[in-house]
C-alpha atoms as a PDB file:
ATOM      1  CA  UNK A   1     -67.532 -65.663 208.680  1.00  0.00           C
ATOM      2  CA  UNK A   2     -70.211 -65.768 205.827  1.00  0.00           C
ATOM      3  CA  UNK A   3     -68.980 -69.263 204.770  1.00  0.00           C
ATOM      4  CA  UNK A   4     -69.054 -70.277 208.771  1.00  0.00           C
ATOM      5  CA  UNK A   5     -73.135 -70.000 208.932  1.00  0.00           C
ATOM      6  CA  UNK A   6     -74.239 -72.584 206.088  1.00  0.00           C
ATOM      7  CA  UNK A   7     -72.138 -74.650 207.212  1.00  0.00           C
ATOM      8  CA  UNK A   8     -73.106 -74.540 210.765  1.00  0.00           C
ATOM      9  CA  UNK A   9     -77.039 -75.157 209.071  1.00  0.00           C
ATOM     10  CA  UNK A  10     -75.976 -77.588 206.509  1.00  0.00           C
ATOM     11  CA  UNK A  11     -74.102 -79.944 209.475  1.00  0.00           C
ATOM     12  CA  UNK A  12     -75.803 -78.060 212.724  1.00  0.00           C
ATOM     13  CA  UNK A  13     -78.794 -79.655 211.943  1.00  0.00           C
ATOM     14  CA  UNK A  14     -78.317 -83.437 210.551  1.00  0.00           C
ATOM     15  CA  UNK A  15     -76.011 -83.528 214.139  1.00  0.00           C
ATOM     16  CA  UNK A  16     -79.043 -82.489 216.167  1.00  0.00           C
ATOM     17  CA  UNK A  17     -81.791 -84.996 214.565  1.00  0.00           C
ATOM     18  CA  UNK A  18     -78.652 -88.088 215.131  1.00  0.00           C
ATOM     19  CA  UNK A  19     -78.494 -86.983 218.698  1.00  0.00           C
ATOM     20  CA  UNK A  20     -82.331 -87.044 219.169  1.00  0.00           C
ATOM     21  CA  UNK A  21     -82.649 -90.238 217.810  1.00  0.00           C
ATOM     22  CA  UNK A  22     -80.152 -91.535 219.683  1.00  0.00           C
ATOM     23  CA  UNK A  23     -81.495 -90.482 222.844  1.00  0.00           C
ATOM     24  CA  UNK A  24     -84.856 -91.830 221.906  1.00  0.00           C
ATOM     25  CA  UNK A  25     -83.402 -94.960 221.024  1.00  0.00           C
ATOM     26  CA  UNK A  26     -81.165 -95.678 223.928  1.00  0.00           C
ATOM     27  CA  UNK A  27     -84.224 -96.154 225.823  1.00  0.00           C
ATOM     28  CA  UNK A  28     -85.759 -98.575 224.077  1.00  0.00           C
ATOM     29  CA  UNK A  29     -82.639-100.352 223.813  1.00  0.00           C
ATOM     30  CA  UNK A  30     -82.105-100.662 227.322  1.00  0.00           C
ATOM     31  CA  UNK A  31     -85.623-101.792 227.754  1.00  0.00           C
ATOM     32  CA  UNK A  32     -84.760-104.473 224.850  1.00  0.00           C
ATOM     33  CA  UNK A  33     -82.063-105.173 226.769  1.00  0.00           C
ATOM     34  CA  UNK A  34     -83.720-106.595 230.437  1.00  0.00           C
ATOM     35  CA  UNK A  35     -86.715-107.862 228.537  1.00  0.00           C
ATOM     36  CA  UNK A  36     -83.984-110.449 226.330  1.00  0.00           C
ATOM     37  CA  UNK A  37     -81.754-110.988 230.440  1.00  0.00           C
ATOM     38  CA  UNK A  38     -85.646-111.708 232.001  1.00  0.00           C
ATOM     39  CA  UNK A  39     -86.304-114.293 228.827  1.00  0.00           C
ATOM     40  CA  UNK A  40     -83.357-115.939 229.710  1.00  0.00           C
ATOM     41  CA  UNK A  41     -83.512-116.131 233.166  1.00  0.00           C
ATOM     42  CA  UNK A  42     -87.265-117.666 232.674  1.00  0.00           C
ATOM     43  CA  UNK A  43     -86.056-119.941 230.099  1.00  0.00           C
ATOM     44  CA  UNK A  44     -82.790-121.152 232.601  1.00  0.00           C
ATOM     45  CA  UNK A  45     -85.473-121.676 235.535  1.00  0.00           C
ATOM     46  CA  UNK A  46     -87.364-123.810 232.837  1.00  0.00           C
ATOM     47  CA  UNK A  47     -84.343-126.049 232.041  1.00  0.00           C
END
């Protein structure tokens, strides 16, 4: 059990700050994501 709790910190807490990110990211990303389909539907009404 005494081994059990660093390693809960040591990998507990570099899991947490990925998932963060990743949820702040995926945001952002999907924003990315209909900005770049609306460019190309502009661009295809251009053509």
């Amino acid at each position: 059990m005494e081994e059990l709790a660093p390693l809960i910190a040591n990998v507990g807490f570099p899991i947490a700050v990925s998932v963060y990110l990743l949820v702040r990211i995926e945001g952002k990303i999907e924003s990315l994501t209909m900005s770049i389909r609306e460019l190309a539907e502009a661009i295809g009404r251009i053509i």
